[in-house]
N, C-alpha and C. Protein backbone atom coordinates (compact mmCIF):
# COMPACT_ATOMS: atom_id res chain seq x y z
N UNK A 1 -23.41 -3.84 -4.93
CA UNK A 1 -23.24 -2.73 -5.83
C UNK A 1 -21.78 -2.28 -5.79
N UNK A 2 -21.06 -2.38 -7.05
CA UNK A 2 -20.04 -1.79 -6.62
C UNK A 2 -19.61 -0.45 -6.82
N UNK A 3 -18.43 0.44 -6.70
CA UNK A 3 -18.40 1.30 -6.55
C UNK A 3 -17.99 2.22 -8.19
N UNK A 4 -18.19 3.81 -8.06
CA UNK A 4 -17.84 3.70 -9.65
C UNK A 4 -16.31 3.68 -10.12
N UNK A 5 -15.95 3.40 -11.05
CA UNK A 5 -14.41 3.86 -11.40
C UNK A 5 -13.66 4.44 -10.72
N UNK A 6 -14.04 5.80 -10.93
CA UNK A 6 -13.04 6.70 -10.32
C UNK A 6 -13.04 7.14 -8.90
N UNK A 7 -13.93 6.40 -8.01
CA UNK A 7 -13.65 6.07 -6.60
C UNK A 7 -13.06 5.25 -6.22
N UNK A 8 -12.92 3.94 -7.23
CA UNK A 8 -12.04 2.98 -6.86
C UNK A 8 -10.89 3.27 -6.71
N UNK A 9 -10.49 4.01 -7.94
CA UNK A 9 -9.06 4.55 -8.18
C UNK A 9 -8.52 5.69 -7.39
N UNK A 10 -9.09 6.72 -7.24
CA UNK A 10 -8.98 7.36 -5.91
C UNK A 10 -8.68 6.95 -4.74
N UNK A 11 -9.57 5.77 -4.52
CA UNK A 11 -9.22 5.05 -3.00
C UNK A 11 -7.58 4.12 -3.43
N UNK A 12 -7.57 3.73 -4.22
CA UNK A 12 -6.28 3.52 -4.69
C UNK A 12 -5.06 4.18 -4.42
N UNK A 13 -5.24 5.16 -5.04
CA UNK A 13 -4.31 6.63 -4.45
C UNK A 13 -4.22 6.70 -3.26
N UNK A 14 -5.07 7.30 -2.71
CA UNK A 14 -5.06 7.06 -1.44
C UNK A 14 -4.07 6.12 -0.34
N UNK A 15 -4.28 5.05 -0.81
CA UNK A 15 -3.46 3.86 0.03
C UNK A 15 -2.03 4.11 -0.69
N UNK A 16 -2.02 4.13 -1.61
CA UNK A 16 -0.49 4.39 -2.66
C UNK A 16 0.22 5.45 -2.15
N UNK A 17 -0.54 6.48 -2.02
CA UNK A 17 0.13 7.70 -0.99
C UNK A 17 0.65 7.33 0.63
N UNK A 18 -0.01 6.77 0.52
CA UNK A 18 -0.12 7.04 2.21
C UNK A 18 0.98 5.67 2.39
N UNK A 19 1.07 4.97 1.94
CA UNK A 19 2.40 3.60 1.79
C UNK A 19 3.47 4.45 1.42
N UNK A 20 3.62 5.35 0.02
CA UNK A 20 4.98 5.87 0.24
C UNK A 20 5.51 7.03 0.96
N UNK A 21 4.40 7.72 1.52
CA UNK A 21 4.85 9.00 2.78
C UNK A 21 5.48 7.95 4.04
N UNK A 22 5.10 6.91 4.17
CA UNK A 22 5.07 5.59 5.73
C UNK A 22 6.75 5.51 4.67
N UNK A 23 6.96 4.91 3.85
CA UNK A 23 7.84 4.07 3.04
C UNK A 23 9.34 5.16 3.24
N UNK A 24 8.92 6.43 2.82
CA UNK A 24 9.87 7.49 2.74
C UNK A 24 10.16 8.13 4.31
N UNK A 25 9.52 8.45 5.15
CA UNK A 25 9.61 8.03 6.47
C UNK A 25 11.11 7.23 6.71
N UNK A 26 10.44 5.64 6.76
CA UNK A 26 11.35 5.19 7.21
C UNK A 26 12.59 4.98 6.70
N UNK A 27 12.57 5.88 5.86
CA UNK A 27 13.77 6.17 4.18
C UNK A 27 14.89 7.32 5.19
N UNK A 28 14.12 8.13 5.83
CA UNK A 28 14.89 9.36 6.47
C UNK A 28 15.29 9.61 7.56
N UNK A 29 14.57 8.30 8.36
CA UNK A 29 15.16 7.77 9.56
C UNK A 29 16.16 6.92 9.04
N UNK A 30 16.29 6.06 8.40
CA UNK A 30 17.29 5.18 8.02
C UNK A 30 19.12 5.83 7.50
N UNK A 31 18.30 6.97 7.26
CA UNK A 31 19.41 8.09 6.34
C UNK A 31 20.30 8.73 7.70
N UNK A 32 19.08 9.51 8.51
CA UNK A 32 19.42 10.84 9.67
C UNK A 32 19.83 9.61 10.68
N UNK A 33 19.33 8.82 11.31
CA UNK A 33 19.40 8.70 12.58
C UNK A 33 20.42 6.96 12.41
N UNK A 34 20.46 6.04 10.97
CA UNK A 34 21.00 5.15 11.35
C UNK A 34 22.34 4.92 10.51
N UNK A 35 22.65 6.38 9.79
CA UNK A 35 23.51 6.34 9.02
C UNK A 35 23.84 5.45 7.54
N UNK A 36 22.55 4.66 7.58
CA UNK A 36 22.77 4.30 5.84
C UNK A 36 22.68 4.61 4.70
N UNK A 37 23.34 4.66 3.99
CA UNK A 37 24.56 5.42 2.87
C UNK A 37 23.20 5.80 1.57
N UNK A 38 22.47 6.43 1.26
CA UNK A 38 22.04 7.12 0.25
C UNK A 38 22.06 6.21 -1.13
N UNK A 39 23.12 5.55 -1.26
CA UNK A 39 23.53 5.12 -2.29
C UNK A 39 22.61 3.52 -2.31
N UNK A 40 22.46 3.34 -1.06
CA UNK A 40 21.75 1.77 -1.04
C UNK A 40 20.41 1.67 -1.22
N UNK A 41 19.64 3.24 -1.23
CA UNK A 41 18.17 3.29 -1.87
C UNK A 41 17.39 3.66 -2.87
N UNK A 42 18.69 3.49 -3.81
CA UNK A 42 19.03 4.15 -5.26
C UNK A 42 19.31 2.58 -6.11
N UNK A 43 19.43 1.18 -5.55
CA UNK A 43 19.33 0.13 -6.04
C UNK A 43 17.94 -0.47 -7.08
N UNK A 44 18.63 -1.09 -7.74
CA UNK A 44 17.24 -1.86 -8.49
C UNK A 44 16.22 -2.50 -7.15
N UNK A 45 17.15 -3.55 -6.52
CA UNK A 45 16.61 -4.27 -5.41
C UNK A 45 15.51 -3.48 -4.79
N UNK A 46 15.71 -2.26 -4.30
CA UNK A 46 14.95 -1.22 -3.34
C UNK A 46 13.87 -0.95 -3.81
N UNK A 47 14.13 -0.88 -5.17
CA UNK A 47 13.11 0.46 -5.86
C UNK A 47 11.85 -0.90 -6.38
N UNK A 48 12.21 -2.26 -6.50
CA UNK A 48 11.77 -3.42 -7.10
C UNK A 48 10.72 -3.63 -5.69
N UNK A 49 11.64 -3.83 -4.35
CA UNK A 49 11.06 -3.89 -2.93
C UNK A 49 9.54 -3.19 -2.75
N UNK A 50 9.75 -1.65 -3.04
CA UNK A 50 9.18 -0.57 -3.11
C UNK A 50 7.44 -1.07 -3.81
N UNK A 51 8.05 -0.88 -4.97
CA UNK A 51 7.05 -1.44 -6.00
C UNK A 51 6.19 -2.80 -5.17
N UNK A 52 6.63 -3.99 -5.12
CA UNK A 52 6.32 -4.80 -4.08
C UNK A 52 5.51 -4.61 -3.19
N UNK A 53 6.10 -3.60 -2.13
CA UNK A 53 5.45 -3.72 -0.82
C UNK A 53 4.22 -2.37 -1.27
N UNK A 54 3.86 -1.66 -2.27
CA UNK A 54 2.96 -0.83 -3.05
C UNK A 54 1.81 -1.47 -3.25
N UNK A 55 2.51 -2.86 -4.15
CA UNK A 55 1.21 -3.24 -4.60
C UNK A 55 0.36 -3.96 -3.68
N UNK A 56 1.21 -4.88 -3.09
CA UNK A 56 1.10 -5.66 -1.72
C UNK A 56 -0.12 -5.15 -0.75
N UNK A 57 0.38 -4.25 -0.58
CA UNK A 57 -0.84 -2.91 0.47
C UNK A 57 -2.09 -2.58 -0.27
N UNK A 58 -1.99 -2.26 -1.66
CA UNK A 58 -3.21 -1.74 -2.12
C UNK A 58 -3.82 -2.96 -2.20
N UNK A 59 -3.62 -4.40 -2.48
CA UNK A 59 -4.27 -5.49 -2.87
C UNK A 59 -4.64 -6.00 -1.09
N UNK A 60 -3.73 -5.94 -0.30
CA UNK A 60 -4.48 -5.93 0.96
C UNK A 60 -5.79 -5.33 1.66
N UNK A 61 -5.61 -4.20 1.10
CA UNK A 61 -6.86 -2.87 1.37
C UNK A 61 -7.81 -3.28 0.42
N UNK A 62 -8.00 -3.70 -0.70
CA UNK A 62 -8.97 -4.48 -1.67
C UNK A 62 -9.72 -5.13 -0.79
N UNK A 63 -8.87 -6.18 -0.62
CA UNK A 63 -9.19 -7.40 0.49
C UNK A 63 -10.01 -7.20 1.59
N UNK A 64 -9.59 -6.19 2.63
CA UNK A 64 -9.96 -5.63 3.27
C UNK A 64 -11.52 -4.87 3.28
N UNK A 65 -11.31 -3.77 2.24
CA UNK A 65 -12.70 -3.57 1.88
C UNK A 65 -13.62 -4.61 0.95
N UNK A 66 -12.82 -5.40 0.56
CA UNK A 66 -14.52 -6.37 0.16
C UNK A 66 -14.95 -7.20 1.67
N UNK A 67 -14.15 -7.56 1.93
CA UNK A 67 -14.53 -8.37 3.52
C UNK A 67 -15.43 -7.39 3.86
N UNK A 68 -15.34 -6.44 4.59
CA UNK A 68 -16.12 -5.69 5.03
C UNK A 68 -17.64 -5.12 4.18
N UNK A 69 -17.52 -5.01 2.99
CA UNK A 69 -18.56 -5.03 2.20
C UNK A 69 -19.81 -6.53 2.29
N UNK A 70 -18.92 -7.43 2.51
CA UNK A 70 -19.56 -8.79 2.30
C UNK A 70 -20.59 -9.12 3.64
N UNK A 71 -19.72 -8.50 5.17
CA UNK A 71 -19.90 -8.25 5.85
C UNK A 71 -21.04 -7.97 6.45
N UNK A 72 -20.99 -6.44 5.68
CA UNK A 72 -21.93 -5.87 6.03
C UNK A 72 -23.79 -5.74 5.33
N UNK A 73 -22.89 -6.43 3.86
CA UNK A 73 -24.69 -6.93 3.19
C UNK A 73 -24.99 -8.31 3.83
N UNK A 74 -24.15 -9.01 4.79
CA UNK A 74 -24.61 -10.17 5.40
C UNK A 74 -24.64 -11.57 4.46
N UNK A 75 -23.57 -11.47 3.41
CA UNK A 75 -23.05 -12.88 2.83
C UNK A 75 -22.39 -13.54 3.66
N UNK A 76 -22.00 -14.74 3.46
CA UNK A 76 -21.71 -15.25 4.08
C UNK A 76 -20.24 -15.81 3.61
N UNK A 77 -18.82 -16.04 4.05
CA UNK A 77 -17.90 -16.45 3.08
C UNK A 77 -18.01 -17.86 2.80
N UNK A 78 -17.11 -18.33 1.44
CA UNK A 78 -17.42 -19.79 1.06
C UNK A 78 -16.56 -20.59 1.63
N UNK A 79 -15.82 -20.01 2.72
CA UNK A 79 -14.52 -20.65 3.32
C UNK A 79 -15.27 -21.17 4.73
């Protein structure tokens, strides 16, 4: 059974948030404590990275929760 819409998407959020509070984090340590220049996280490259390592995570956590769904109704994988 899967889940409805707007829990999916919620749980979506969820991971999307919680990747760029982790993401921005290490944005302000990088800034305060290792001195790199403001100007280098204002790049296409970064903001492209960003996006990347966003989607990356939420499609991991997909992954993640179907495994565990499959799991737990006791399928079996085809691998």
């Amino acid at each position: 059974m899967k889940p409805p819409p707007f829990a999916r998407l919620r749980a979506d959020l969820v991971v999307i948030a919680l990747t760029t509070m982790f993401i921005q984090a290490v944005v302000f340590v990088a800034i305060v404590v290792l001195r790199v220049p403001e100007a280098s996280f204002a790049t296409p490259g970064f903001r492209l990275g960003v996006i990347g390592i966003v989607a990356a995570t939420v499609f991991a956590v997909r992954w993640i929760e179907r495994r565990a769904e499959l799991d737990a109704v006791g399928t079996h994988w085809p691998w």
